[in-house]
Protein backbone atom coordinates (compact mmCIF):
# COMPACT_ATOMS: atom_id res chain seq x y z
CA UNK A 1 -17.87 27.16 38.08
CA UNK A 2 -17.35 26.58 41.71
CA UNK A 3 -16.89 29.66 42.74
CA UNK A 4 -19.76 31.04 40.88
CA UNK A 5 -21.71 28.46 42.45
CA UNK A 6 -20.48 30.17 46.43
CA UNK A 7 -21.03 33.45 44.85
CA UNK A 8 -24.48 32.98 43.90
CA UNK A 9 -25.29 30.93 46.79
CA UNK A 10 -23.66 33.77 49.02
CA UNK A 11 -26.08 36.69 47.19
CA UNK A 12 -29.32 35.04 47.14
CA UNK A 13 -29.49 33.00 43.93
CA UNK A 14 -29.87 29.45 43.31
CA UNK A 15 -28.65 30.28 39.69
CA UNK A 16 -28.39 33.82 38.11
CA UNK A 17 -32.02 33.21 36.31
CA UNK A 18 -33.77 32.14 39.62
CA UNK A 19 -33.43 35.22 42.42
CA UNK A 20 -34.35 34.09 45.52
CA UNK A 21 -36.25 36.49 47.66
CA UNK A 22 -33.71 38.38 49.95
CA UNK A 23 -33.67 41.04 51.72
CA UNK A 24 -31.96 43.37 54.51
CA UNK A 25 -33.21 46.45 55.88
CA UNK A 26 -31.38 50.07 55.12
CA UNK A 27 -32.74 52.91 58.07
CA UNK A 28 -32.59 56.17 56.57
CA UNK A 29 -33.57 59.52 58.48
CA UNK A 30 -36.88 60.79 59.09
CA UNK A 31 -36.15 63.92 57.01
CA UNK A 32 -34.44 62.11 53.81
CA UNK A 33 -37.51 60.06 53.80
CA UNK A 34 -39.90 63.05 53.41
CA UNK A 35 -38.02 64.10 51.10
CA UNK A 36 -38.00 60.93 49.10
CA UNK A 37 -42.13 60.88 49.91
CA UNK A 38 -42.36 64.45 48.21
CA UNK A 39 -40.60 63.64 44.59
CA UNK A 40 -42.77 60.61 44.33
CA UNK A 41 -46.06 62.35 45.31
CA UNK A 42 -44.82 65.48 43.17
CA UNK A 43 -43.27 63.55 39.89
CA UNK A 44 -44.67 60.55 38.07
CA UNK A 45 -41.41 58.76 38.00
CA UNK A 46 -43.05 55.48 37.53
CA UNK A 47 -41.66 54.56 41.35
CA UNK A 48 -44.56 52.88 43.29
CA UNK A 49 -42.95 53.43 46.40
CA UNK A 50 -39.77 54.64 48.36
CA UNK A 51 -38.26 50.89 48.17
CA UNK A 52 -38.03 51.24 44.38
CA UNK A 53 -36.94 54.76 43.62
CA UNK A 54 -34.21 53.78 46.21
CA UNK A 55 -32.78 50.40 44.99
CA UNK A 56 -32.45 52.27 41.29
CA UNK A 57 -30.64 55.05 42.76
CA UNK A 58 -28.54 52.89 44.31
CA UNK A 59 -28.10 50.51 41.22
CA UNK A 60 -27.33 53.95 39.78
CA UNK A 61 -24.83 55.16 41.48
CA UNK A 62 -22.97 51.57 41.67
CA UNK A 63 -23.00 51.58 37.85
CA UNK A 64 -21.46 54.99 37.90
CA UNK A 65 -18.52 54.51 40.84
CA UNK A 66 -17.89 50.83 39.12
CA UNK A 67 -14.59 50.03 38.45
CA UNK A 68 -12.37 48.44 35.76
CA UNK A 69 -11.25 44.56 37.24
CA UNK A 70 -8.85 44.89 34.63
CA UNK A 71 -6.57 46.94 36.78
């Protein structure tokens, strides 16, 4: 429980129902941006802005490349 406790603490929870809000800043080109800019002006993703459409890509991929703890 202790280590949960450091683990939450350490990620920016108080408990794992109660986020606290954290935050640190990811600098992408100017280019990859734009890019990013045009798919949400083109296609109604649902993304209100370039913050979103970027944390679930990368909540995307870390689902994808997650590996089994089991080995």
């Amino acid at each position: 429980m202790l280590a949960k406790s450091k683990y939450l603490l350490k990620h920016g929870c108080v408990n794992s129902d109660t986020p606290m809000t954290s935050y640190v800043t990811i600098k992408l080109p100017k280019t990859l941006a734009e890019q990013i800019d045009d798919v949400l002006e083109r296609q109604n993703l649902g993304y209100t802005s370039r913050a979103e459409l970027v944390k679930d890509a990368v909540r995307s991929f870390l689902a994808a490349n997650k590996q089994d703890k089991s080995s």
